[in-house]
N, C-alpha and C. Protein backbone atom coordinates (compact mmCIF):
# COMPACT_ATOMS: atom_id res chain seq x y z
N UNK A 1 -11.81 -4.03 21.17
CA UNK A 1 -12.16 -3.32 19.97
C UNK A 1 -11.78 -1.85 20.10
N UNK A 2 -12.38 -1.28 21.21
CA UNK A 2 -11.22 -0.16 21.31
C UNK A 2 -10.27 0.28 21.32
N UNK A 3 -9.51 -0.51 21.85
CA UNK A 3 -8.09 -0.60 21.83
C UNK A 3 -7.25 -0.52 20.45
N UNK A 4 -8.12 -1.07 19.20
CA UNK A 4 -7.70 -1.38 18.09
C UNK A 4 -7.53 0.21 17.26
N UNK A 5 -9.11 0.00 17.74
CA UNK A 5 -9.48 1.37 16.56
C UNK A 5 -8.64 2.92 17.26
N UNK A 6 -8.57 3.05 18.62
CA UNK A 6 -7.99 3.88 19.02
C UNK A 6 -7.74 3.51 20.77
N UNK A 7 -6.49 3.47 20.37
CA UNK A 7 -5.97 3.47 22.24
C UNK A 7 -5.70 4.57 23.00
N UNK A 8 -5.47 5.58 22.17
CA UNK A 8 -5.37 6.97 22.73
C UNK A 8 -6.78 7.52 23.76
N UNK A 9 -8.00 7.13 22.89
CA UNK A 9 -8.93 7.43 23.21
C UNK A 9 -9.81 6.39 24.03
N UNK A 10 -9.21 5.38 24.53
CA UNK A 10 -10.02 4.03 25.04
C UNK A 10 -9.23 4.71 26.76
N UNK A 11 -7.72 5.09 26.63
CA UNK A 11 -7.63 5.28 27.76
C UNK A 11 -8.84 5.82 28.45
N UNK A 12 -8.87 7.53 27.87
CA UNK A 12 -9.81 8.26 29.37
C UNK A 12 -10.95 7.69 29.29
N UNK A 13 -11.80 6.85 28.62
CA UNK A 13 -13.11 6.41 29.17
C UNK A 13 -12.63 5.20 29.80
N UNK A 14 -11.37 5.19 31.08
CA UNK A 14 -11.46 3.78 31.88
C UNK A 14 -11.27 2.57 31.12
N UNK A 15 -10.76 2.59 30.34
CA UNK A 15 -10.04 1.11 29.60
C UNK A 15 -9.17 1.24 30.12
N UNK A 16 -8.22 -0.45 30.68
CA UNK A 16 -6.85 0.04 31.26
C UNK A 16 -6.34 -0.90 30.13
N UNK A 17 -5.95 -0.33 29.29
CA UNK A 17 -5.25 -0.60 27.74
C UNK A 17 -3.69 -2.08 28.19
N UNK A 18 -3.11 -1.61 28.96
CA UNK A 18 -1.74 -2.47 29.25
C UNK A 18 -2.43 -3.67 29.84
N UNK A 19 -3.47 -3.95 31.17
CA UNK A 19 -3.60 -5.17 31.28
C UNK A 19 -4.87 -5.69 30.01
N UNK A 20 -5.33 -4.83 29.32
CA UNK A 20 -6.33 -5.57 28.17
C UNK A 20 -5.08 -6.35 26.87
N UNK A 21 -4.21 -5.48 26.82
CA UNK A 21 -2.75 -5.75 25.93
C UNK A 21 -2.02 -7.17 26.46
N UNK A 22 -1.88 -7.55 27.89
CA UNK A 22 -1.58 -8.60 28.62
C UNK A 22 -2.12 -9.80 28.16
N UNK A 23 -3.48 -9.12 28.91
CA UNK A 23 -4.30 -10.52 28.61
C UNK A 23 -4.78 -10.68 26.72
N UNK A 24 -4.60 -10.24 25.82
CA UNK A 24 -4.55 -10.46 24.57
C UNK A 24 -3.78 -11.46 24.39
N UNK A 25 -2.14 -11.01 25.05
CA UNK A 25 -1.51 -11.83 24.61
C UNK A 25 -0.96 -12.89 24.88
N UNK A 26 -1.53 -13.29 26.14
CA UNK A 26 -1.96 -14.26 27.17
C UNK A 26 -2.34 -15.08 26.86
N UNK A 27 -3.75 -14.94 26.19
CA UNK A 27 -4.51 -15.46 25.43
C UNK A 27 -4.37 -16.65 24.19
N UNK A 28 -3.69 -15.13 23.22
CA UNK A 28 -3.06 -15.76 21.80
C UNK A 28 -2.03 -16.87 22.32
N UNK A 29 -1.29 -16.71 23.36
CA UNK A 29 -0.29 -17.52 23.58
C UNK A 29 -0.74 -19.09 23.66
N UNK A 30 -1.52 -19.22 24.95
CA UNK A 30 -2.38 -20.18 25.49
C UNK A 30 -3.06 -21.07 24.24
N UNK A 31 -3.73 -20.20 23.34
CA UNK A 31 -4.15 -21.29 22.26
C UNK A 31 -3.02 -21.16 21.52
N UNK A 32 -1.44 -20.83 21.02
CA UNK A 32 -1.08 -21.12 20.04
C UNK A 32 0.02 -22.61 21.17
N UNK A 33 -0.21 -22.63 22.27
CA UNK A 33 0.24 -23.75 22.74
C UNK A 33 -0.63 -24.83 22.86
N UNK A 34 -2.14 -24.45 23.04
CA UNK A 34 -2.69 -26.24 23.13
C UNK A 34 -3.08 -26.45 21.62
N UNK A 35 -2.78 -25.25 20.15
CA UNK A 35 -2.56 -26.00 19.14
C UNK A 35 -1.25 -26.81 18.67
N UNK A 36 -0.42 -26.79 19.43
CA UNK A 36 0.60 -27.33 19.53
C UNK A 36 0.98 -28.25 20.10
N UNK A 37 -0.25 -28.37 21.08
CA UNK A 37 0.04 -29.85 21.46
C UNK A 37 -0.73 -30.79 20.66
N UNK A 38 -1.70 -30.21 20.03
CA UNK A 38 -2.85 -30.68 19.65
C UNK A 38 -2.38 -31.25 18.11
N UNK A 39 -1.33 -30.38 17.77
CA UNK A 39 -0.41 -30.81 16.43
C UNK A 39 0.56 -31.56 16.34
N UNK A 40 0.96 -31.92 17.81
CA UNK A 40 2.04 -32.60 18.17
C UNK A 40 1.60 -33.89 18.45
N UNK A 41 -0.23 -34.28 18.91
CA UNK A 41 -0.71 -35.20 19.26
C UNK A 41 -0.79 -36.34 17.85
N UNK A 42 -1.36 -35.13 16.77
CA UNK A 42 -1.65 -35.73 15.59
C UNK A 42 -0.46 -36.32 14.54
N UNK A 43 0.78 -35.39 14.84
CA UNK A 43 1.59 -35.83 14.27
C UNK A 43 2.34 -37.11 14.84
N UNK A 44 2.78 -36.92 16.03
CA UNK A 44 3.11 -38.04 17.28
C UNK A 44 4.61 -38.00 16.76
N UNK A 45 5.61 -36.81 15.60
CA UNK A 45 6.48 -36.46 15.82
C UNK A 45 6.51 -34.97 15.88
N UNK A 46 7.70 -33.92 16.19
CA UNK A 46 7.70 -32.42 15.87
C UNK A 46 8.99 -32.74 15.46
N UNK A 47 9.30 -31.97 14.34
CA UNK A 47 10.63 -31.52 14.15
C UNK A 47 10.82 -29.97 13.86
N UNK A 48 11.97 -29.41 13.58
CA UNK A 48 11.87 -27.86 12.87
C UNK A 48 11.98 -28.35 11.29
N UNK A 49 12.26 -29.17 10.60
CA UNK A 49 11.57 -29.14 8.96
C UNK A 49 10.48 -29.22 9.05
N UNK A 50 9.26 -29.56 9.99
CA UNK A 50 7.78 -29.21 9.45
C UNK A 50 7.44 -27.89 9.51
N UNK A 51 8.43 -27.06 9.54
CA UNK A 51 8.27 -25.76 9.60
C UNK A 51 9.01 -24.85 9.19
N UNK A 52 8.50 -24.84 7.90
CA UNK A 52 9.36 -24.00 6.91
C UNK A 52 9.18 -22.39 6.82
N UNK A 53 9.74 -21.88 5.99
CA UNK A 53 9.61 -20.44 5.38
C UNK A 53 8.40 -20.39 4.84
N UNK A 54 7.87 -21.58 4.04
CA UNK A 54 6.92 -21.12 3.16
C UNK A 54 5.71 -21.89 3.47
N UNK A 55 5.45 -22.27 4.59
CA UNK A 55 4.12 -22.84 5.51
C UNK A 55 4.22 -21.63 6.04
N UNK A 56 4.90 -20.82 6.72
CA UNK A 56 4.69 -19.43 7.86
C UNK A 56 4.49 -18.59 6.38
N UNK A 57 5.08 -18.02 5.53
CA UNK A 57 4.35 -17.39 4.17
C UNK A 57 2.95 -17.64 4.16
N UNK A 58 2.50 -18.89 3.78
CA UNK A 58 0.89 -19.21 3.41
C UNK A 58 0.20 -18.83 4.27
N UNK A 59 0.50 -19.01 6.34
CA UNK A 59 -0.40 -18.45 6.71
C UNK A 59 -0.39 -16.76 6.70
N UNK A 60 0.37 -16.20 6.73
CA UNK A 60 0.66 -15.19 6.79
C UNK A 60 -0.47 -14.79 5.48
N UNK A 61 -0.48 -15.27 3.90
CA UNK A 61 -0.91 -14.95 3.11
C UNK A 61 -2.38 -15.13 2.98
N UNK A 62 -3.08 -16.30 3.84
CA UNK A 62 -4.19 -16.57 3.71
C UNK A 62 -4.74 -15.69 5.21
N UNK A 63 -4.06 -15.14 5.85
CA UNK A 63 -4.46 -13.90 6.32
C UNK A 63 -5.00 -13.13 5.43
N UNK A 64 -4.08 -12.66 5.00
CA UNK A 64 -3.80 -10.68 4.22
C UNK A 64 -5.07 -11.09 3.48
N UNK A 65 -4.74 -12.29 2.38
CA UNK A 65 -6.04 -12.24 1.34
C UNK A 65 -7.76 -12.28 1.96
N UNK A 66 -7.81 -12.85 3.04
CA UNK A 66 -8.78 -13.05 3.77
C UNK A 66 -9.25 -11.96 4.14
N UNK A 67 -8.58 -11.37 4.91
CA UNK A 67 -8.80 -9.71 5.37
C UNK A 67 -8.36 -9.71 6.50
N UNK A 68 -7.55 -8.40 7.16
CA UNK A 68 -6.91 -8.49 8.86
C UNK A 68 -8.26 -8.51 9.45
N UNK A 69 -8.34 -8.67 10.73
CA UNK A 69 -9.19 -7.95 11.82
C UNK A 69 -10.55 -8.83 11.86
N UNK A 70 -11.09 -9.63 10.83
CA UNK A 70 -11.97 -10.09 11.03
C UNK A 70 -12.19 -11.73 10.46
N UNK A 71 -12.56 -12.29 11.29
CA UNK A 71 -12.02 -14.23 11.58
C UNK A 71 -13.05 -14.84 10.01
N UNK A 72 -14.16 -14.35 10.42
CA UNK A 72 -14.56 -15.03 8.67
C UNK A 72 -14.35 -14.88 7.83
N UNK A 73 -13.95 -13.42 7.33
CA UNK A 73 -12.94 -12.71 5.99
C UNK A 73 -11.32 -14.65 6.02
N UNK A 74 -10.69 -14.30 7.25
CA UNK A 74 -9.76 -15.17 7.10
C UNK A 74 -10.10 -16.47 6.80
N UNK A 75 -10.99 -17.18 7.47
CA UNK A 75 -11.36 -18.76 7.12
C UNK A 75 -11.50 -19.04 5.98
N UNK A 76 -12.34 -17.78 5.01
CA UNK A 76 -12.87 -18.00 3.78
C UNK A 76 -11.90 -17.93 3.18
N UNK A 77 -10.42 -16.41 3.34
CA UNK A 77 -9.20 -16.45 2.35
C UNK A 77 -8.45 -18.04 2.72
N UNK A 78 -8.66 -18.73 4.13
CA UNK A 78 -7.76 -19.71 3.95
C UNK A 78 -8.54 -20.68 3.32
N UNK A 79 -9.60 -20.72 3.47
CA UNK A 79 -10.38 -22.15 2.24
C UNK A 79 -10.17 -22.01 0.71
N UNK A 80 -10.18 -20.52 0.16
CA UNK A 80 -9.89 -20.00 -1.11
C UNK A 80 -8.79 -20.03 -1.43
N UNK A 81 -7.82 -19.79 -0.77
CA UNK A 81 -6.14 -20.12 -1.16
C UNK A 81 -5.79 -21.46 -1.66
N UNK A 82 -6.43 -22.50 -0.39
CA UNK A 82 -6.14 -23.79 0.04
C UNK A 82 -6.73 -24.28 -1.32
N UNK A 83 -7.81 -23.87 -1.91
CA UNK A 83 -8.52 -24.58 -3.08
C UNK A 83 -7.80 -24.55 -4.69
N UNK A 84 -7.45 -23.27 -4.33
CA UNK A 84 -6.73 -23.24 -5.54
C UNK A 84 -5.56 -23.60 -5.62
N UNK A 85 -4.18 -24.16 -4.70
CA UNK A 85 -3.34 -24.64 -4.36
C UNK A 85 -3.70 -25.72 -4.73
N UNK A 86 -4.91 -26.57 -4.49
CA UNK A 86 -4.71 -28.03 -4.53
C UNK A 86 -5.35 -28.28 -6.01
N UNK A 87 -6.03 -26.94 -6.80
CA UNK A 87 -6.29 -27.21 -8.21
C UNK A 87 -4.88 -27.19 -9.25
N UNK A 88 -4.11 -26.26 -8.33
CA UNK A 88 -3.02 -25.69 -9.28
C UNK A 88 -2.08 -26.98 -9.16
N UNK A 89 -2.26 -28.10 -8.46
CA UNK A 89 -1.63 -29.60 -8.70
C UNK A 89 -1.90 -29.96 -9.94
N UNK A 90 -3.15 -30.08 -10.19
CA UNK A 90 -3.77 -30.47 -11.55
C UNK A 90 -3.48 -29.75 -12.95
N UNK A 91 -3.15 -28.71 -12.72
CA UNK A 91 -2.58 -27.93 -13.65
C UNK A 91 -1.32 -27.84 -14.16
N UNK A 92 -0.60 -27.87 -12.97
CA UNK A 92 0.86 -27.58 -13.42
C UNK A 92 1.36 -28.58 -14.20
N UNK A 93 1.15 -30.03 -14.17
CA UNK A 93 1.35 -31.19 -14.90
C UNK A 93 1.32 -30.90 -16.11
N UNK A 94 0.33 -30.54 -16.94
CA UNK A 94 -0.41 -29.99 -18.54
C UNK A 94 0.97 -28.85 -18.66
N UNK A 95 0.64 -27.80 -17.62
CA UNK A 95 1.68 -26.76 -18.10
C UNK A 95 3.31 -26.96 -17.82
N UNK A 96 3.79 -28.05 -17.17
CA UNK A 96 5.26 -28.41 -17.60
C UNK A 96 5.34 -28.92 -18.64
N UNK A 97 4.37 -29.77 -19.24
CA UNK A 97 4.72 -30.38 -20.36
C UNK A 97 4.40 -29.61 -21.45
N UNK A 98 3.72 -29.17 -21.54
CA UNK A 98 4.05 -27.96 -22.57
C UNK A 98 5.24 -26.90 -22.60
N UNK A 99 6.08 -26.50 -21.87
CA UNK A 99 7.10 -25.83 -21.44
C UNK A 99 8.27 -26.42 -21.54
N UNK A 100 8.24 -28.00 -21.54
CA UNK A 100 9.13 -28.89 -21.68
C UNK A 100 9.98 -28.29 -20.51
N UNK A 101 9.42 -28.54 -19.30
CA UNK A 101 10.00 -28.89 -17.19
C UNK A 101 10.49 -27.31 -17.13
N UNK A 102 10.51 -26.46 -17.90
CA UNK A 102 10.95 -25.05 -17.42
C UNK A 102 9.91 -24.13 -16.09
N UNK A 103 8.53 -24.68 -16.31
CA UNK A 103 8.16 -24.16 -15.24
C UNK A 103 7.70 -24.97 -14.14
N UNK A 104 8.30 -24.86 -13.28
CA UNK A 104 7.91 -25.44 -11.98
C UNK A 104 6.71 -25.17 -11.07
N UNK A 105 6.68 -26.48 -10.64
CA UNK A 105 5.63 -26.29 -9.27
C UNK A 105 5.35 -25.29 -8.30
N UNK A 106 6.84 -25.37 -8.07
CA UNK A 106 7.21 -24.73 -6.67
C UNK A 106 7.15 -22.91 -6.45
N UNK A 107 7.58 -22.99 -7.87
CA UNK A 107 7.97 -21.19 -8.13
C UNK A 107 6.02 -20.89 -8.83
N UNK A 108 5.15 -21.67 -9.48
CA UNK A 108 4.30 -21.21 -9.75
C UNK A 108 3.20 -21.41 -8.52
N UNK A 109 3.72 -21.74 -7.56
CA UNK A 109 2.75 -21.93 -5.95
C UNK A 109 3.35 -20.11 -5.47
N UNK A 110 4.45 -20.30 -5.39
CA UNK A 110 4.76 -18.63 -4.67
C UNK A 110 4.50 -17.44 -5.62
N UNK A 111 4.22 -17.93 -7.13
CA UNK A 111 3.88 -16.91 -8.02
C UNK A 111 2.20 -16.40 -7.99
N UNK A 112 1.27 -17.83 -7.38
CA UNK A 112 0.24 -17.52 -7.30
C UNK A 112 0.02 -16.87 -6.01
N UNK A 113 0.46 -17.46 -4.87
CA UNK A 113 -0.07 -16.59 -3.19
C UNK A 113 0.41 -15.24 -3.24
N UNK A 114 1.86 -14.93 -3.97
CA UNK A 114 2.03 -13.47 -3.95
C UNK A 114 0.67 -12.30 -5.04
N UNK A 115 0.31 -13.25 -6.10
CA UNK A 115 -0.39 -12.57 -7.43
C UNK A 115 -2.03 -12.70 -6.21
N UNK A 116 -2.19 -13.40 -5.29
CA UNK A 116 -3.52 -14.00 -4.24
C UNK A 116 -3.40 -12.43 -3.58
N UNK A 117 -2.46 -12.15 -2.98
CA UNK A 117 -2.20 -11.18 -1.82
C UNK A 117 -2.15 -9.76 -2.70
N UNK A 118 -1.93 -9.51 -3.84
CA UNK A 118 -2.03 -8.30 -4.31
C UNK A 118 -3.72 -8.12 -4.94
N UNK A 119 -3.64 -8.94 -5.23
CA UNK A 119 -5.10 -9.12 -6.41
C UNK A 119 -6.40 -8.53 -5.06
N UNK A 120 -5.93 -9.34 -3.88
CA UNK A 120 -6.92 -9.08 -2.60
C UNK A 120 -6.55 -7.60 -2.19
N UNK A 121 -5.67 -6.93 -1.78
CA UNK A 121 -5.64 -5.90 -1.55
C UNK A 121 -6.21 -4.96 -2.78
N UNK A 122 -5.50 -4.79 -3.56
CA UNK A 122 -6.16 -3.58 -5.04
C UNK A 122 -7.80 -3.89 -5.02
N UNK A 123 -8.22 -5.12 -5.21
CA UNK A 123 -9.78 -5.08 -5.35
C UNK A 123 -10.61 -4.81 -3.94
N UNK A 124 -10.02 -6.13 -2.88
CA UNK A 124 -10.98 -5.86 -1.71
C UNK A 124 -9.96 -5.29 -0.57
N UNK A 125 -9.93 -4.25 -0.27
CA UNK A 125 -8.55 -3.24 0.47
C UNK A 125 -9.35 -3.73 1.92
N UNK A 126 -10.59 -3.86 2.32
CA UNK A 126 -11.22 -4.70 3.91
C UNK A 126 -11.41 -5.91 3.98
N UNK A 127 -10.55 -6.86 2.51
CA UNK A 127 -11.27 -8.25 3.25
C UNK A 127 -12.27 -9.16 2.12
N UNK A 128 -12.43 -9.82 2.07
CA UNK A 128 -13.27 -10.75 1.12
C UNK A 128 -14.51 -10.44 1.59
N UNK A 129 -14.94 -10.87 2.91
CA UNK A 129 -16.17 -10.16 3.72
C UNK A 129 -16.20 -9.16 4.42
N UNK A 130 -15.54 -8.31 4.01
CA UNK A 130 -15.85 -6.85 5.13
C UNK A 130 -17.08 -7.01 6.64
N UNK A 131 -16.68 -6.54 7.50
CA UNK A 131 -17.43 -6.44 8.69
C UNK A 131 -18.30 -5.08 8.41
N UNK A 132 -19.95 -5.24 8.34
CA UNK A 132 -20.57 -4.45 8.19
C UNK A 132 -20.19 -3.07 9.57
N UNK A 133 -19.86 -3.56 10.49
CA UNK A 133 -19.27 -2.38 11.40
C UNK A 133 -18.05 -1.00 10.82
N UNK A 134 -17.75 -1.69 10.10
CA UNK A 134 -16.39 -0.99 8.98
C UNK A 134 -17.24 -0.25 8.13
N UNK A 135 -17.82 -0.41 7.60
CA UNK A 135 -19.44 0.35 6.62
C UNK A 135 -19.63 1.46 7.24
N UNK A 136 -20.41 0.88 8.24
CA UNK A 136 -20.99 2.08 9.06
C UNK A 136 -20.12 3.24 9.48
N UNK A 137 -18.70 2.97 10.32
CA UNK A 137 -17.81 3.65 10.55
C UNK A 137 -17.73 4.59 9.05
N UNK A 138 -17.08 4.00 8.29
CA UNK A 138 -16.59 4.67 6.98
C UNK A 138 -18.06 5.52 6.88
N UNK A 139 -19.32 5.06 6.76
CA UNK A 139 -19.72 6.35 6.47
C UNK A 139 -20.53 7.42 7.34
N UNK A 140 -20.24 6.45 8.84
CA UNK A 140 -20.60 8.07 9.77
C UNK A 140 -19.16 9.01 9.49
N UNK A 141 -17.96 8.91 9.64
CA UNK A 141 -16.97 9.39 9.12
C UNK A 141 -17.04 10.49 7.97
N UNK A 142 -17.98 10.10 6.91
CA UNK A 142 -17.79 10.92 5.74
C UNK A 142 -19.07 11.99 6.26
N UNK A 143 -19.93 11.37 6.68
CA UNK A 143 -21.00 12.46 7.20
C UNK A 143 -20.28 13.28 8.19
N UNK A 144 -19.76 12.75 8.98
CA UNK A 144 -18.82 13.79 9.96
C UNK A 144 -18.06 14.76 9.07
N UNK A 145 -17.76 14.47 8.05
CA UNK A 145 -16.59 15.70 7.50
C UNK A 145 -17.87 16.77 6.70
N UNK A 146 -18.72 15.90 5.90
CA UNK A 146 -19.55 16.58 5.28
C UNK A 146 -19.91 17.46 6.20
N UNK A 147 -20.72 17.51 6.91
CA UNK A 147 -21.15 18.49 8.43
C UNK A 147 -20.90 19.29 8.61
N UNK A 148 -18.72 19.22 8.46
CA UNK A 148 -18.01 20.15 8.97
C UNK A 148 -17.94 21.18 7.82
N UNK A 149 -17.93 20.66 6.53
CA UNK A 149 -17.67 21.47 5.54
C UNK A 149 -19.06 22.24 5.14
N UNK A 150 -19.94 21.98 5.28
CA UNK A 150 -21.29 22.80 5.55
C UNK A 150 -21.32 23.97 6.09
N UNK A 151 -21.78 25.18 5.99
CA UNK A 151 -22.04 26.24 6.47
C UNK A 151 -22.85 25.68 7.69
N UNK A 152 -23.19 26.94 8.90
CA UNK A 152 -24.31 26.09 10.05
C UNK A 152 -25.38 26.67 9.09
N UNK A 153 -26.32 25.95 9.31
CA UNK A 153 -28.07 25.90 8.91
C UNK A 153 -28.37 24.81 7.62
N UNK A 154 -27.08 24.41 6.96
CA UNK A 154 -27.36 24.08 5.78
C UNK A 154 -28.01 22.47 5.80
N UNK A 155 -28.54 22.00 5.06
CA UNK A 155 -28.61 20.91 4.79
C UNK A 155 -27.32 19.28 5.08
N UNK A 156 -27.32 18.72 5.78
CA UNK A 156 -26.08 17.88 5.27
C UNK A 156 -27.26 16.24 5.10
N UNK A 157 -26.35 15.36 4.35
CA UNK A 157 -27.08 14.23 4.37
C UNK A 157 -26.30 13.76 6.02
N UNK A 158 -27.83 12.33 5.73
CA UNK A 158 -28.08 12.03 7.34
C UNK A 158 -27.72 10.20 7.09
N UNK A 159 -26.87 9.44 7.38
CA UNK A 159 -26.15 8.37 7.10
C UNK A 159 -26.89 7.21 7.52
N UNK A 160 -27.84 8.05 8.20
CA UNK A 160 -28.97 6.78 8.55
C UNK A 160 -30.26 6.88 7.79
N UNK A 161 -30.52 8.25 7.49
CA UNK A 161 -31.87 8.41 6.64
C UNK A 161 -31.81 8.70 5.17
N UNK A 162 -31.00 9.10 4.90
CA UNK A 162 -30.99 8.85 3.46
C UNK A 162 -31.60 10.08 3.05
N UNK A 163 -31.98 10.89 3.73
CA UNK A 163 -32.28 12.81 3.25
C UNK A 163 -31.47 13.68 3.52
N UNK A 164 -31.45 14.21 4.68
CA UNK A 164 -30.70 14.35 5.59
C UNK A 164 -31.15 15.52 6.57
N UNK A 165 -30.39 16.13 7.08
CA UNK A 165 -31.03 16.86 8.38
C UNK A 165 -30.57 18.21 8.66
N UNK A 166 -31.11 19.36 9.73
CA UNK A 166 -31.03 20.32 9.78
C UNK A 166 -29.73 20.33 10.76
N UNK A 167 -28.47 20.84 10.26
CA UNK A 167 -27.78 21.31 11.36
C UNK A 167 -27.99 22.86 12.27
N UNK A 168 -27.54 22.80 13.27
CA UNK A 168 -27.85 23.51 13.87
C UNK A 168 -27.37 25.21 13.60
N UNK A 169 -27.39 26.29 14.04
CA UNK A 169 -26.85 27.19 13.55
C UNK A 169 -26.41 28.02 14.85
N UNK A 170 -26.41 27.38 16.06
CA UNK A 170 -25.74 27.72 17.31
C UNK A 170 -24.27 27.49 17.08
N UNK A 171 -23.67 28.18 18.22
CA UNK A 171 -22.02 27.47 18.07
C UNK A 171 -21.99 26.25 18.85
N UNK A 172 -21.43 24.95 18.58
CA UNK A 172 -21.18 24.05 19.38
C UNK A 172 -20.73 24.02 20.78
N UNK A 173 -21.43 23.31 21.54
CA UNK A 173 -20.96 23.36 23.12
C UNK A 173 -19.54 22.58 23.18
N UNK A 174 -18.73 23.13 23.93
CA UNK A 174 -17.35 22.73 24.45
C UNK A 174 -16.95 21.36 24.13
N UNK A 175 -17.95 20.13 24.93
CA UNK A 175 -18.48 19.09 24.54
C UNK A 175 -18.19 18.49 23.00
N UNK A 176 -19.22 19.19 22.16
CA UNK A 176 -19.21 18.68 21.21
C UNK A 176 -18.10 19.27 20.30
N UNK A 177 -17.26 20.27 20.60
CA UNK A 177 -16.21 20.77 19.81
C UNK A 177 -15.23 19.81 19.72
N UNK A 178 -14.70 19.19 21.20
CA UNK A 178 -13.70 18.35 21.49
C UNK A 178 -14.15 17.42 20.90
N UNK A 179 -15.46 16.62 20.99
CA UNK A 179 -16.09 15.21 19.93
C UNK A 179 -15.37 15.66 18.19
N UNK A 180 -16.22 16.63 18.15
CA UNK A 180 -15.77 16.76 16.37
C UNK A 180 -14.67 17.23 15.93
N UNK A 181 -13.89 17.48 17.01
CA UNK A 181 -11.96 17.76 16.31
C UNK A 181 -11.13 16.63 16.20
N UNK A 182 -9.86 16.79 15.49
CA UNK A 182 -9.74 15.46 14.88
C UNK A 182 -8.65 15.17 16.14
N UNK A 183 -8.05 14.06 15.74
CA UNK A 183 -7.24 13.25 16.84
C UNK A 183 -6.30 14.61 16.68
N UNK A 184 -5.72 14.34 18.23
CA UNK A 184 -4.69 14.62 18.75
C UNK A 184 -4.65 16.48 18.68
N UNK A 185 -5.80 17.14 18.72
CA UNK A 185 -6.51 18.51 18.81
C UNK A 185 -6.58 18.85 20.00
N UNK A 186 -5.46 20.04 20.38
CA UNK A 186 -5.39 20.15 21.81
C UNK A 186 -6.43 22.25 21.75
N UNK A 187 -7.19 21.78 22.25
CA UNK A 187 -7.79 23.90 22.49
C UNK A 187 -7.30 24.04 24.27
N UNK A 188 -6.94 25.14 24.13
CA UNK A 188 -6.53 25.78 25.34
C UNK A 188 -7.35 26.82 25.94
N UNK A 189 -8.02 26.81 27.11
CA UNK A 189 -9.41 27.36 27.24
C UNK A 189 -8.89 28.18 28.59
């Protein structure tokens, strides 16, 4: 998780970032091979036509719509995709025949996962379920700037209490200067 949110900064507190990067992908590897055998068991053939352009699209799409970074955001975009794919069978029938065969199946399946993947970003930009950890971040973040833009003594709100609190009217220790400057803030002392 560190690594994600910032690798710059996971180094000096003793993360060793390259073998955590290894074994990630070590990892991912390992299960995307015993799902492969495990797909290979069920099928009891493999070819490269079961693997098209637009099976690697869908997952790709029932990602994005789902949300990156967090596994139940995705399950839910891939159950929600998957549902409406198998309604839009039922549909398209009614709407060729009204069209008399001009609109197709095929082009109104890639018309919907692309219209799936925008519709999810513009409305939910974290995800169908956002990770309440993302919350919190986002708004110790805004309290952090608020803080800064405060005179010292003034009032700022407090992200946990809901009033908020006295900042201090000392100058910040060394410490906390380097905490509250933004990435990549070098002071020369």
């Amino acid at each position: 998780m560190a690594i994600r949110d910032d690798e710059v900064a996971a180094e000096p507190m003793g993360i060793n970032t390259r073998n955590l990067k290894l074994l990630a992908f070590g990892l991912g590897a390992s299960f995307a091979g015993v799902a492969g055998v495990m797909f290979g068991i069920f099928q009891g053939f493999i070819s490269p036509e079961a693997f098209t352009l637009q099976e690697s699209v869908l997952v790709v799409a029932m990602v994005v719509f789902g949300g990156i970074g967090h596994i139940p955001s995705v399950i839910l975009g891939a159950v929600l995709l998957n549902v409406v794919l198998v309604a839009l069978r039922y549909v398209v029938g009614p709407l060729e025949a009204m069209t008399d065969g001009r609109l197709d199946a095929g082009i109104m399946r890639q018309l919907l996962i692309a219209l799936a993947m925008v519709a999810a970003k513009l409305l939910r930009p974290r995800g169908l379920c956002p990770r309440r950890s993302m919350a919190r971040r986002q708004r110790s973040a805004a309290f952090d700037q608020a803080s800064r833009r405060n005179s010292p003594g003034a009032v700022a709100p407090s992200p946990h209490l809901g009033t908020g609190h006295l900042i201090s009217a000392s100058a910040p220790s060394p410490v906390t200067a380097l905490a509250l400057a933004p990435p990549h803030t070098a002071y020369a002392r």
